[in-house]
N, C-alpha and C. Protein backbone atom coordinates (compact mmCIF):
# COMPACT_ATOMS: atom_id res chain seq x y z
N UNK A 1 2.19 21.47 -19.85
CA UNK A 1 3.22 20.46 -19.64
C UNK A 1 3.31 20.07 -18.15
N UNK A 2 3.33 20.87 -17.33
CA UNK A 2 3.41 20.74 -16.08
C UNK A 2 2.37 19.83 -15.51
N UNK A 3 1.14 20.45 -15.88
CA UNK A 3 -0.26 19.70 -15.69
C UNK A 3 -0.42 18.30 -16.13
N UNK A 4 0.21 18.06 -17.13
CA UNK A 4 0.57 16.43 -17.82
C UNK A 4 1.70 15.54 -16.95
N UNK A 5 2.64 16.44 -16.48
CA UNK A 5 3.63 15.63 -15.43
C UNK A 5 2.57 15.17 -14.09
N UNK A 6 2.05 16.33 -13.66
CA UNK A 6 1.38 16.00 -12.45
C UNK A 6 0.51 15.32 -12.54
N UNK A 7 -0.11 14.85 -14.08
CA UNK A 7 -1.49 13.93 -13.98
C UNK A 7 -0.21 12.58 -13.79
N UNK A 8 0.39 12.53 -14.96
CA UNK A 8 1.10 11.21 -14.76
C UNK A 8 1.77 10.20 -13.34
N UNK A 9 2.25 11.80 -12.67
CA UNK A 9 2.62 11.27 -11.14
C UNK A 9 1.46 10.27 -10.76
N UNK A 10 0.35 11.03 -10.96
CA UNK A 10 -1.02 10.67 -9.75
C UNK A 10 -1.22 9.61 -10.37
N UNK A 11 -1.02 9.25 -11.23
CA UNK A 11 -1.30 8.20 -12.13
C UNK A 11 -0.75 6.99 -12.02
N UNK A 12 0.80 7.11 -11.81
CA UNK A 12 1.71 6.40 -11.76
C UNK A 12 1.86 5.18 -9.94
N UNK A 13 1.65 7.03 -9.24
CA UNK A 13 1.36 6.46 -7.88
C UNK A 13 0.06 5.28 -7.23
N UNK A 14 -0.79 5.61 -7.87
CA UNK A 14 -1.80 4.73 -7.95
C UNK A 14 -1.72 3.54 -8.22
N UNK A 15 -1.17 3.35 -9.47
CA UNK A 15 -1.19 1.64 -10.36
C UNK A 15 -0.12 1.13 -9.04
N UNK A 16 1.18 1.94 -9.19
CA UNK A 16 2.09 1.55 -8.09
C UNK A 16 1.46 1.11 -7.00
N UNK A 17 0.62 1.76 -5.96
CA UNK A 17 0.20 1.46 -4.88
C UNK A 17 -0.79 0.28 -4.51
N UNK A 18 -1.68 0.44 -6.13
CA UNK A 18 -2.59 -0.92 -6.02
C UNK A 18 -1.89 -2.11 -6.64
N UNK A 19 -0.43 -1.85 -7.21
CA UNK A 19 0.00 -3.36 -7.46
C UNK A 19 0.84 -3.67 -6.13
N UNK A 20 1.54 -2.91 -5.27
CA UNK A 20 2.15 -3.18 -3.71
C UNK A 20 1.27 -3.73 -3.16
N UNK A 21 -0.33 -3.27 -2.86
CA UNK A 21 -1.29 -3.46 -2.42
C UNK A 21 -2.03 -5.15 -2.63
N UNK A 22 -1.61 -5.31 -3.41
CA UNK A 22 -2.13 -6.78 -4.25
C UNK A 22 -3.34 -6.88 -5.14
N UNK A 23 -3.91 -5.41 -5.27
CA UNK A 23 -4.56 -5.25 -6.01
C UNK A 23 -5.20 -5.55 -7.21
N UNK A 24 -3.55 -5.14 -8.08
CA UNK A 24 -3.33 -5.88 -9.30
C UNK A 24 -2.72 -7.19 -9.28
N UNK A 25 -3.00 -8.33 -9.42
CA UNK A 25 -2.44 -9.60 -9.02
C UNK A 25 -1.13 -9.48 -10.50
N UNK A 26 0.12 -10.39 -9.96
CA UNK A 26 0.92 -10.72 -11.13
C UNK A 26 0.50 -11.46 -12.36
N UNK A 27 0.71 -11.00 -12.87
CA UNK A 27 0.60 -11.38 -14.65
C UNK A 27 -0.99 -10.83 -14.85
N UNK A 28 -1.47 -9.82 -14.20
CA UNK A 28 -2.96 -9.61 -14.42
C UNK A 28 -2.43 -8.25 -15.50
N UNK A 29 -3.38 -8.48 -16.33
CA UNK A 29 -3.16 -7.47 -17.86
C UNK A 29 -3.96 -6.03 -16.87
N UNK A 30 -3.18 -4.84 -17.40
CA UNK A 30 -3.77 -3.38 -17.27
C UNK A 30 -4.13 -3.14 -18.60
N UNK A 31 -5.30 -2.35 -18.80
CA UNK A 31 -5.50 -1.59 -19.69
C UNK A 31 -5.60 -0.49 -20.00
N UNK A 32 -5.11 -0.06 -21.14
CA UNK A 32 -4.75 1.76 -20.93
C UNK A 32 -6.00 2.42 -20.68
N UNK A 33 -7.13 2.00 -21.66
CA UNK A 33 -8.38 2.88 -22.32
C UNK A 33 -9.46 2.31 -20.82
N UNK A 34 -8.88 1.38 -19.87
CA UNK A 34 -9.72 1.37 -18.80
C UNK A 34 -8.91 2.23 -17.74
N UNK A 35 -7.73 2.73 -17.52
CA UNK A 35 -7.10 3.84 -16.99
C UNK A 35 -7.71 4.70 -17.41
N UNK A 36 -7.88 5.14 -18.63
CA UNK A 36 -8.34 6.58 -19.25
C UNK A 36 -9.80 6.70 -18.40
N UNK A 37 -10.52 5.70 -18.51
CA UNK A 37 -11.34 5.89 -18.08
C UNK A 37 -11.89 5.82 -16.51
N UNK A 38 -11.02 5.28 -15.95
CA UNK A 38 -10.73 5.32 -14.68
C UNK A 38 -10.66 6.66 -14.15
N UNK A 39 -9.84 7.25 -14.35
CA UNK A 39 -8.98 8.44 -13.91
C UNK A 39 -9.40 9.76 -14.35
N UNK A 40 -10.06 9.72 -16.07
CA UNK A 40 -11.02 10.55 -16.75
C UNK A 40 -9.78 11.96 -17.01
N UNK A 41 -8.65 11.25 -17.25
CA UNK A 41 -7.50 11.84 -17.96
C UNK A 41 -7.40 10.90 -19.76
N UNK A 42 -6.62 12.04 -20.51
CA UNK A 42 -5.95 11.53 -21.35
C UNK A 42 -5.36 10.27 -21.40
N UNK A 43 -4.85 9.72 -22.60
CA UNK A 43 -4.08 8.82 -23.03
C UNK A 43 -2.62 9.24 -22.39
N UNK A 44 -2.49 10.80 -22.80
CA UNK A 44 -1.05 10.70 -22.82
C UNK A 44 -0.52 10.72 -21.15
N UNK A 45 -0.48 11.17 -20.17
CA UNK A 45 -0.45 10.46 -18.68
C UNK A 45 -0.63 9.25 -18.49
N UNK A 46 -1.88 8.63 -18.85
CA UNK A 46 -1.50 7.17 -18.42
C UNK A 46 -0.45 6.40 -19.33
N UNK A 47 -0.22 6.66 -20.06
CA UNK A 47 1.09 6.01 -21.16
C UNK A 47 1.99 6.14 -20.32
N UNK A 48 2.11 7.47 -20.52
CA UNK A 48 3.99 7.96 -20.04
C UNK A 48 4.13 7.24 -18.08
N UNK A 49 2.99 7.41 -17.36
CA UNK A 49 3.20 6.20 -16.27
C UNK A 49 3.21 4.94 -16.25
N UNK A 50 2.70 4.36 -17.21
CA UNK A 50 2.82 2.63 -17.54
C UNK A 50 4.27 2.63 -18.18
N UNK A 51 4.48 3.71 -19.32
CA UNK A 51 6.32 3.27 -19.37
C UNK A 51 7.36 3.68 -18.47
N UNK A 52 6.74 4.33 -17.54
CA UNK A 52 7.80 4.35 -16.34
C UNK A 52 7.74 3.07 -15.86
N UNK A 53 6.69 2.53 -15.02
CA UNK A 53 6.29 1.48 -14.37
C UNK A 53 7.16 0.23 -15.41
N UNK A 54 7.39 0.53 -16.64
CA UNK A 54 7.62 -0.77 -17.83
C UNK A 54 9.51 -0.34 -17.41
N UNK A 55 10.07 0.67 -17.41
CA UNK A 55 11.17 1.10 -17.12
C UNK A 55 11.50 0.72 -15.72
N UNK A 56 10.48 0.58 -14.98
CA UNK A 56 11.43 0.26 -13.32
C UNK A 56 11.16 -1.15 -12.89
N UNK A 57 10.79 -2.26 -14.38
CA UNK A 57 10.18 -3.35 -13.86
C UNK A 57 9.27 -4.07 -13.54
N UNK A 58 8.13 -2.90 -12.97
CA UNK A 58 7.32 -3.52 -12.32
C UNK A 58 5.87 -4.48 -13.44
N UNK A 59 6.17 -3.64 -14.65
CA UNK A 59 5.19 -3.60 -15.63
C UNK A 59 5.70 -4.42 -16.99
N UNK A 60 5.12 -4.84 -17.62
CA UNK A 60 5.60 -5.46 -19.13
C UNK A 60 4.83 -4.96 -19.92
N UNK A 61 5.41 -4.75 -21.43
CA UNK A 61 4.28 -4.24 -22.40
C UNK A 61 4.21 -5.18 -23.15
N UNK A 62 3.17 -5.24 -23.64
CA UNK A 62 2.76 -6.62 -24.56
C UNK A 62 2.05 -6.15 -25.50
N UNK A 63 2.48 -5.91 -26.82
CA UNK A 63 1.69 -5.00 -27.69
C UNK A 63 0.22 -5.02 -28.30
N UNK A 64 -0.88 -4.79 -28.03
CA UNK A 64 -2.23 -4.45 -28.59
C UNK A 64 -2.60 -5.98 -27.27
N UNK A 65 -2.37 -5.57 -26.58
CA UNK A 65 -2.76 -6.48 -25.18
C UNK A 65 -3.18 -5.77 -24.58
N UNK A 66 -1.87 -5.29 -23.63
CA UNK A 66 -1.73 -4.33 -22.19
C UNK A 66 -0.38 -4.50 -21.66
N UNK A 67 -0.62 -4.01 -20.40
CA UNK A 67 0.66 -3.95 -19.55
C UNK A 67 0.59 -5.01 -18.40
N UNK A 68 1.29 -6.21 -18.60
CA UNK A 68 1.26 -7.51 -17.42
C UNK A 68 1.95 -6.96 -16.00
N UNK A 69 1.43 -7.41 -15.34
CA UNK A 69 2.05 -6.90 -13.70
C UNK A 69 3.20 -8.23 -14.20
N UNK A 70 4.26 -7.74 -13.44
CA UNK A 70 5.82 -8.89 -13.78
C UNK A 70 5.64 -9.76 -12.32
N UNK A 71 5.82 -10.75 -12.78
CA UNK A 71 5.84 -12.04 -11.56
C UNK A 71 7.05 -11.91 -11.38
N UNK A 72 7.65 -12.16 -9.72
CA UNK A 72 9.13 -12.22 -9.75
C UNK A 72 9.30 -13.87 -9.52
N UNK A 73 10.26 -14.57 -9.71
CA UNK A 73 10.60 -15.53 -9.63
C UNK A 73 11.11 -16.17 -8.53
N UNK A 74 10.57 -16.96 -7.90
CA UNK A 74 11.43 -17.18 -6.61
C UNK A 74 13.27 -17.50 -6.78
N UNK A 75 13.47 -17.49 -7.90
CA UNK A 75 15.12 -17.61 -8.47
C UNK A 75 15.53 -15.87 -8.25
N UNK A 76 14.83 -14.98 -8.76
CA UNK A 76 15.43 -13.62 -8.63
C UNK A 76 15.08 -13.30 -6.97
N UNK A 77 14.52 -13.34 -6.14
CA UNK A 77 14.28 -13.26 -5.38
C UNK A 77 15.78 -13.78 -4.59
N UNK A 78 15.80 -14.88 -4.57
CA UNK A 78 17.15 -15.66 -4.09
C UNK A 78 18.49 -14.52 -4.36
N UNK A 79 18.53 -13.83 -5.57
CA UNK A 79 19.71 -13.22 -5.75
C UNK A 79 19.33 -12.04 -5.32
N UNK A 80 18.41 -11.36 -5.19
CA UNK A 80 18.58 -9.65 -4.31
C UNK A 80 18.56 -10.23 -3.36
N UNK A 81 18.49 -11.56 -2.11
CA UNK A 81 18.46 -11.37 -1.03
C UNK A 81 20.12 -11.97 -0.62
N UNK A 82 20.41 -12.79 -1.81
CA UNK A 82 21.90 -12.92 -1.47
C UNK A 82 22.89 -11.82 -1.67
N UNK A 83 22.23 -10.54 -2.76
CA UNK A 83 22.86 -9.38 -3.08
C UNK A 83 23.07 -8.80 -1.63
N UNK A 84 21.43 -8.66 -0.82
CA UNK A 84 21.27 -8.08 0.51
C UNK A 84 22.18 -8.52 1.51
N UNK A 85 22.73 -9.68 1.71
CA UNK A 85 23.83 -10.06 2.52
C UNK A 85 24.68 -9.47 2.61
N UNK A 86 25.42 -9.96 1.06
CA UNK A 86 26.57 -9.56 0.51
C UNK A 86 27.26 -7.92 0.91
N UNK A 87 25.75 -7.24 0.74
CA UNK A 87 25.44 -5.84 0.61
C UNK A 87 25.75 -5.00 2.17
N UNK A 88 24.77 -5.78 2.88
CA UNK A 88 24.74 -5.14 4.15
C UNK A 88 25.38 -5.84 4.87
N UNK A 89 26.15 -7.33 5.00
CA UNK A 89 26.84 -8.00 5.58
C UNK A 89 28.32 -7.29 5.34
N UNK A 90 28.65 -6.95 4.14
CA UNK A 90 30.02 -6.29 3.97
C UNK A 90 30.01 -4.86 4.62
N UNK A 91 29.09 -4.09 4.32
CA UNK A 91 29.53 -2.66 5.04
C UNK A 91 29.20 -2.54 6.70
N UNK A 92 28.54 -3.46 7.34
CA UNK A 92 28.35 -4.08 8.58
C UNK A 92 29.57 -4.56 9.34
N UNK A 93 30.34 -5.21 8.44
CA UNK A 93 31.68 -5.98 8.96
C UNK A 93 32.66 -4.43 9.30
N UNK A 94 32.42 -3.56 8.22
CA UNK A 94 33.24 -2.68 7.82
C UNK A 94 33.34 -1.67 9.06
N UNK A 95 31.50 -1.61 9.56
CA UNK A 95 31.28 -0.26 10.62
C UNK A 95 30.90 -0.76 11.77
N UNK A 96 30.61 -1.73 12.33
CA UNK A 96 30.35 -2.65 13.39
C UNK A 96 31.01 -1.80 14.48
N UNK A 97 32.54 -1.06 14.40
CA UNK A 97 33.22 -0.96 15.59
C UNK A 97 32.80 0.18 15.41
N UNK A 98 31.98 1.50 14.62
CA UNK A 98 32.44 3.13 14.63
C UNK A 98 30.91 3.09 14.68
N UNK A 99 30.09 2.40 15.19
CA UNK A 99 28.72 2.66 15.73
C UNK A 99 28.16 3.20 16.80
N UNK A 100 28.14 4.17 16.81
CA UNK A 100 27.81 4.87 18.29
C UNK A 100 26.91 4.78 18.74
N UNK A 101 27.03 4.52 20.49
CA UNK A 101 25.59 4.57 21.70
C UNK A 101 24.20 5.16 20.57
N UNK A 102 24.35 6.60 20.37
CA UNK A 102 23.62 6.95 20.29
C UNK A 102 22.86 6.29 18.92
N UNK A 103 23.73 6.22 17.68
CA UNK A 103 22.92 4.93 16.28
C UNK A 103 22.29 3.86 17.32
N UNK A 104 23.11 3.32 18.17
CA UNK A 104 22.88 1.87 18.20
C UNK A 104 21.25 1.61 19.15
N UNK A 105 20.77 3.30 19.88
CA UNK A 105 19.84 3.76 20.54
C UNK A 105 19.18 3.24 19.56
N UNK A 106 19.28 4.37 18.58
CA UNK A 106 18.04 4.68 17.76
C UNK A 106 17.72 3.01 16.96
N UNK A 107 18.33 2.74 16.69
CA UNK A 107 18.21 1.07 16.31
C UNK A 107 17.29 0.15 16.79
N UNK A 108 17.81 0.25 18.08
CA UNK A 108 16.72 -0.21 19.03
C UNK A 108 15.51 0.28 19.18
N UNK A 109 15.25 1.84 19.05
CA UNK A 109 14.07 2.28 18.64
C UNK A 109 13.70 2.01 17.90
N UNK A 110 14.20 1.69 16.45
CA UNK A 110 13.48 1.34 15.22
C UNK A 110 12.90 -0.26 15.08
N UNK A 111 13.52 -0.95 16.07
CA UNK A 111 13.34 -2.45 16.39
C UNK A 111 11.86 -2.53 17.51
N UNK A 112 11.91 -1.57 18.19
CA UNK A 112 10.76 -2.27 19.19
C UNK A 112 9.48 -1.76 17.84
N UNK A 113 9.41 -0.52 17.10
CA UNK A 113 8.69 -0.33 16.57
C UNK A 113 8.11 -1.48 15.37
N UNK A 114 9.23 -2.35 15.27
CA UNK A 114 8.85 -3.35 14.44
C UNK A 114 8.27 -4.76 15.45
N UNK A 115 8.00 -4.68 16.47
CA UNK A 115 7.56 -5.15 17.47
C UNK A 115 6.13 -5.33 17.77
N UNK A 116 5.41 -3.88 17.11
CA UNK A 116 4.39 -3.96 17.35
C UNK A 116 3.34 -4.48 17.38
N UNK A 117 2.49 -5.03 18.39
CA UNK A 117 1.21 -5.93 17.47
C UNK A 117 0.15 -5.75 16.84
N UNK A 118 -0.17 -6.78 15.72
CA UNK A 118 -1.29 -5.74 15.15
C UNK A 118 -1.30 -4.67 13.82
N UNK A 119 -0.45 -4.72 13.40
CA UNK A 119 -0.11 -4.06 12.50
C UNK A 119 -0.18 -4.40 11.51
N UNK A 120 -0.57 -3.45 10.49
CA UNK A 120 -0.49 -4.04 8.74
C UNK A 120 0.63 -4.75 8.76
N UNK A 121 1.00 -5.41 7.71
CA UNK A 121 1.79 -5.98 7.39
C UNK A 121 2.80 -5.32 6.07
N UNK A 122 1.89 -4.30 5.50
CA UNK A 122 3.46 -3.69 4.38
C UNK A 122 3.33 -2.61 5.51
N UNK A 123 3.12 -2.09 6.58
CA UNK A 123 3.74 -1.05 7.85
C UNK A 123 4.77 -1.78 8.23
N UNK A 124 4.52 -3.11 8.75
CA UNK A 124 5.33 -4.05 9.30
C UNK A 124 6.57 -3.95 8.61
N UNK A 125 6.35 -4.15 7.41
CA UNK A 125 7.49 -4.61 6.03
C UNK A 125 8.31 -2.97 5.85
N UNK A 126 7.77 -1.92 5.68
CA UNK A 126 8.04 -0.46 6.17
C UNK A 126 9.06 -0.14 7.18
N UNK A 127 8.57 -0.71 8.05
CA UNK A 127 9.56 -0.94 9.59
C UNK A 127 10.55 -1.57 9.14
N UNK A 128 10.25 -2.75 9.59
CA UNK A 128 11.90 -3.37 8.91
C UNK A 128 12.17 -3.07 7.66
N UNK A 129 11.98 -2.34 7.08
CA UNK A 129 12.91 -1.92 5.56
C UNK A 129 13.91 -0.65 6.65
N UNK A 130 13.18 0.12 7.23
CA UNK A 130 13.72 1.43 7.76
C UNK A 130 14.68 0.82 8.87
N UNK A 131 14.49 -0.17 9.32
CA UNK A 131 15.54 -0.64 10.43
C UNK A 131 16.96 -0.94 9.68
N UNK A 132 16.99 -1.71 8.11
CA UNK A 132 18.25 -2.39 7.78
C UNK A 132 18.73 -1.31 7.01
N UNK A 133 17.68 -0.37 6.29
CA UNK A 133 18.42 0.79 5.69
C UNK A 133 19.16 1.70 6.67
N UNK A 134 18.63 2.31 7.80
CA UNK A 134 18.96 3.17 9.07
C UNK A 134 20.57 2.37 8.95
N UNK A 135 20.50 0.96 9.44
CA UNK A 135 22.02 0.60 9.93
C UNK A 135 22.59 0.35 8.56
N UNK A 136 22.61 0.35 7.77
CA UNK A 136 23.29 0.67 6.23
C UNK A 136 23.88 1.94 6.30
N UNK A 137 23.14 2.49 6.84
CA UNK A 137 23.37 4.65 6.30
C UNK A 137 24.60 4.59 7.45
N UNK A 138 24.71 3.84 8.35
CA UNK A 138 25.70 4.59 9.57
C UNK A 138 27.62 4.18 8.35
N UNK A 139 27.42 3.63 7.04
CA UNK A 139 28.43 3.29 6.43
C UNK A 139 28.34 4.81 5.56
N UNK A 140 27.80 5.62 5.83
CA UNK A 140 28.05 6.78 5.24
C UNK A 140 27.97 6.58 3.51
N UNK A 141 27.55 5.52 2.69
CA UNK A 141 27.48 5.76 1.54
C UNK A 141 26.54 5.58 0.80
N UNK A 142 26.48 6.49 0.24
CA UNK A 142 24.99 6.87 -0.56
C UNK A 142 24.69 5.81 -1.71
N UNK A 143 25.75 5.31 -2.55
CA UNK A 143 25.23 4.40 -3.52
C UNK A 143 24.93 3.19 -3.11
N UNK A 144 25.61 2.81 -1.95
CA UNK A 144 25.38 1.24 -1.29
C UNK A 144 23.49 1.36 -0.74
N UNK A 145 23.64 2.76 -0.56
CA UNK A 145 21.89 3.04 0.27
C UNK A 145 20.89 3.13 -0.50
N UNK A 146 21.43 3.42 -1.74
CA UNK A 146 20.15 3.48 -2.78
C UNK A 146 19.69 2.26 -3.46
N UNK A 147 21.12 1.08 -3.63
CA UNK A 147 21.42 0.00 -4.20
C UNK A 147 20.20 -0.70 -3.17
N UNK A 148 20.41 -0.76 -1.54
CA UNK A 148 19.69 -1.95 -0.86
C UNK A 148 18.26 -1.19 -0.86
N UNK A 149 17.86 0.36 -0.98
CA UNK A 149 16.37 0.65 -1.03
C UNK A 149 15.74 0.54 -2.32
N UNK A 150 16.90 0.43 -3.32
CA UNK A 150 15.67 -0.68 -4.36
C UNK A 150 15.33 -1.78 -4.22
N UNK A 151 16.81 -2.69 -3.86
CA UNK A 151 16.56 -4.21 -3.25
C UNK A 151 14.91 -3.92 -2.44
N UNK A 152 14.57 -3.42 -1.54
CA UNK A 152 13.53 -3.41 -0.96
C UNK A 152 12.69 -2.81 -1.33
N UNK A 153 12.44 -2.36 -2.32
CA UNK A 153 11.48 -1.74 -2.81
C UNK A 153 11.27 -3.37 -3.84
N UNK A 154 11.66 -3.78 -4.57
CA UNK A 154 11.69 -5.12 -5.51
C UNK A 154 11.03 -6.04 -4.81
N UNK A 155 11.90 -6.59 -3.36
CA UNK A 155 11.41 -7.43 -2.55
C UNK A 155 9.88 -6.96 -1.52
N UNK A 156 9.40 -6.14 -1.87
CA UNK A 156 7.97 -5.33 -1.41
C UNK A 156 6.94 -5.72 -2.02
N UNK A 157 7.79 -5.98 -3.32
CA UNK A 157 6.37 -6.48 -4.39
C UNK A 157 6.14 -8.09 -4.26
N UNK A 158 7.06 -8.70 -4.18
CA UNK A 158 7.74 -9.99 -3.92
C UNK A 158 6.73 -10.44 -2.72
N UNK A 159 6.83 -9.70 -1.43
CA UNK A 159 6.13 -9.77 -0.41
C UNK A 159 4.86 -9.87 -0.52
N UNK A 160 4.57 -8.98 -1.45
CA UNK A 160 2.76 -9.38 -2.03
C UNK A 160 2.44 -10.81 -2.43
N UNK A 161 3.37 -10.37 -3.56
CA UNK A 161 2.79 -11.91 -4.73
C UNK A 161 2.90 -13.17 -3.92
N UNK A 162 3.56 -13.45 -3.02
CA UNK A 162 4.10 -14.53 -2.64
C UNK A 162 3.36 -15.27 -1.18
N UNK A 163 3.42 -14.04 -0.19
CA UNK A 163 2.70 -14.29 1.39
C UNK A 163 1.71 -13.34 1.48
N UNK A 164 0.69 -13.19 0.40
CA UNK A 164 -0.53 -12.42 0.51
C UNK A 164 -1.37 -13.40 1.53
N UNK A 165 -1.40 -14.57 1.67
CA UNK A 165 -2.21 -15.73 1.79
C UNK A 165 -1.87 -15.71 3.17
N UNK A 166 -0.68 -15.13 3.72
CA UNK A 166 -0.18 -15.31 5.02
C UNK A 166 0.17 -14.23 5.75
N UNK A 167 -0.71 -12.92 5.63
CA UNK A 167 -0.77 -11.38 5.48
C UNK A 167 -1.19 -11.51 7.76
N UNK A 168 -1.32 -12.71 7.99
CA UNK A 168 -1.80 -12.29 9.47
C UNK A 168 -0.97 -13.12 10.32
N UNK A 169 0.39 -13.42 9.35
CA UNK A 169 1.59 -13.97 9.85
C UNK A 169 2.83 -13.07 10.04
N UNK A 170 3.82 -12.85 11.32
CA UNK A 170 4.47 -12.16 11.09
C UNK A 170 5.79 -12.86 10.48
N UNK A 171 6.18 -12.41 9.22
CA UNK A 171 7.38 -13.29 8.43
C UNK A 171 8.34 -13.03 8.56
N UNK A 172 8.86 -11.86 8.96
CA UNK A 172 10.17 -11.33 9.61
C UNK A 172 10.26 -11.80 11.25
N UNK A 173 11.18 -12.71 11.51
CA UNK A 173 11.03 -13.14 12.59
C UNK A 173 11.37 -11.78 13.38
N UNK A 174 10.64 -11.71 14.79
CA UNK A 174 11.31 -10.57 15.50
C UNK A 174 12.44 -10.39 16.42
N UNK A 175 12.67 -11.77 16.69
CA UNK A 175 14.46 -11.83 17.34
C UNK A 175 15.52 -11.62 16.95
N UNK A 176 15.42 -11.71 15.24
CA UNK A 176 16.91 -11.23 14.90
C UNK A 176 17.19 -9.87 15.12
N UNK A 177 16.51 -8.88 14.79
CA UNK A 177 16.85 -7.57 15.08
C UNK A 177 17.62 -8.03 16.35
N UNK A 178 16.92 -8.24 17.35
CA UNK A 178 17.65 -8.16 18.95
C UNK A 178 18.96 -9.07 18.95
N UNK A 179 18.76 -9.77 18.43
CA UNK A 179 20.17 -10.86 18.50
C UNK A 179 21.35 -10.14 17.72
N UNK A 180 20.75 -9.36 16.70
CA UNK A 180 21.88 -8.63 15.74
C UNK A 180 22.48 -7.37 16.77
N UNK A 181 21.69 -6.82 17.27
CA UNK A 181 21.59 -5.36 17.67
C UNK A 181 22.51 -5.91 18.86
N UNK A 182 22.46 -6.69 19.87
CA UNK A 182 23.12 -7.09 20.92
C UNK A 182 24.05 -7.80 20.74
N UNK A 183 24.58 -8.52 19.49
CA UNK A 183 26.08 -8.47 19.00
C UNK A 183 26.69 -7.42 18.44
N UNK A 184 26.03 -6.68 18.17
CA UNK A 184 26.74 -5.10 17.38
C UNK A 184 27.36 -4.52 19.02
N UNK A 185 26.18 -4.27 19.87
CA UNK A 185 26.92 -4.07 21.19
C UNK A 185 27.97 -4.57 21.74
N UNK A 186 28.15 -5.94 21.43
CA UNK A 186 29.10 -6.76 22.45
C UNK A 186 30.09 -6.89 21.66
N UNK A 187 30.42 -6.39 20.31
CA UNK A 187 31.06 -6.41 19.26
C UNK A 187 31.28 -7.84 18.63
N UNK A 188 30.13 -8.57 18.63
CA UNK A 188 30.54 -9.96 18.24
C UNK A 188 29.59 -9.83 16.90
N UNK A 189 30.98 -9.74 15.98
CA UNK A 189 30.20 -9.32 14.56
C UNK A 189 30.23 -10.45 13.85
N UNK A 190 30.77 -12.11 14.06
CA UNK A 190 30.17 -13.36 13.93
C UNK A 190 29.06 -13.62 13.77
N UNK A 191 28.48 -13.30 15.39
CA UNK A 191 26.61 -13.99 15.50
C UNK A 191 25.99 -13.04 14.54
N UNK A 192 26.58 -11.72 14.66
CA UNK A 192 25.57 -10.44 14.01
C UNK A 192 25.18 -10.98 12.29
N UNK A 193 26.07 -11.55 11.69
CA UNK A 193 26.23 -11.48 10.55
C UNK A 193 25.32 -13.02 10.06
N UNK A 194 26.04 -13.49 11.05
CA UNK A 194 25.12 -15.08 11.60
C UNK A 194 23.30 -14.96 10.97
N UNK A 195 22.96 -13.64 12.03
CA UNK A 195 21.97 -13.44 12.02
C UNK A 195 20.65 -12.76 11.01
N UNK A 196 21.64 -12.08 11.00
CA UNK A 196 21.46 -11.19 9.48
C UNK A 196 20.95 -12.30 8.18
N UNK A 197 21.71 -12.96 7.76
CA UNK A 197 21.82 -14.19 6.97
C UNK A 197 20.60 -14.70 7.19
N UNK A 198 20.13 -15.25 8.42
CA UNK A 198 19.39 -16.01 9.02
C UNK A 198 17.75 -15.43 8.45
N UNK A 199 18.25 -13.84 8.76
CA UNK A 199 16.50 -13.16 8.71
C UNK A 199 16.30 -13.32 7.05
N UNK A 200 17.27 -12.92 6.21
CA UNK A 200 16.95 -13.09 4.92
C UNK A 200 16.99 -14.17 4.50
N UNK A 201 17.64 -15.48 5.08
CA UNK A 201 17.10 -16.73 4.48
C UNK A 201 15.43 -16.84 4.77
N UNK A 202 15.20 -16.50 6.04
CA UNK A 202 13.58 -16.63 6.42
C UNK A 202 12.71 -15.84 5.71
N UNK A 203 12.99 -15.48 4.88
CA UNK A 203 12.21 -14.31 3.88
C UNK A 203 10.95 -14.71 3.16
């Protein structure tokens, strides 16, 4: 049993990584019996990871087909990033003043790192996920943190399907961090929020 969990992980992690990857393009059919043979495991691992993958979204089952990679819609897209506002714009308003030197350091550390040139682009996308989650967490709550690291985990895949074509563009502009981060300082939680808005409309 154990040995069947751990094939499925490896299993699971994979399809996962080559559909982030762009690997698997959206709406491109998987097949189980070419997994099986891929991987040179059982049926029953690659199943039980395609119905996870069918359970978290990323996957559709289509019976005596396969499993379709799910296209996201530029309409759902629109609502996790207006969720993301909503999300991190409200507990932002909330902690703006109980942010300390030392968060607001590390912030800035996590910002020049998204600075860098040259860089993959889901590293890139990595970075700034870890920059808006980091200033999320200083609201101390765990369900709001899990809520926006799926948002970004959703919008990761999104990032594929959509600006694969534009993979040597950087799409996260890099001034808002600084424009946000230096109204959080000056306590002008107007522009901050201003800004915020701004990076996820540019999405």
């Amino acid at each position: 049993m154990k040995k069947n969990k751990s094939l499925k992980l490896i299993v699971y992690q994979s399809i996962l990584s080559e559909i982030i990857k762009g690997e698997y393009q959206a709406k491109q059919i998987i097949n189980e019996q070419e997994l099986v043979e891929k991987f040179g495991v059982s049926k029953s691992p690659i199943r039980e990871a395609l119905v996870t993958l069918c359970s978290e979204g990323v996957l559709k089952n289509i019976p005596r087909y396969g499993y379709e990679v799910v296209q996201l819609s530029k309409d759902e897209i629109k609502e996790i990033l207006n969720f993301r506002f909503i999300l991190e714009g409200g507990f932002l308003k909330e902690t703006y003043l109980n942010i300390s030197e030392e968060q607001l350091e590390h912030l800035y550390y996590l910002n020049n790192l998204c600075k860098e040139e040259g860089i993959d682009p889901l590293v890139h996308w990595e970075r700034n996920a870890d920059f808006h989650l980091t200033l999320l967490s200083y609201s101390n709550n765990n369900f709001a943190f899990s809520q926006l690291k799926k948002s970004m985990f959703i919008l990761k895949r999104a990032y594929v399907q959509f600006c694969s074509d534009k993979w040597k563009e950087n799409l996260i502009k890099r001034e808002y961090h600084d424009i946000i981060l230096n109204s959080i300082k000056s306590k002008d939680i107007d522009t901050a929020l201003k800004y915020l808005k701004q990076e996820l409309l540019d999405f």
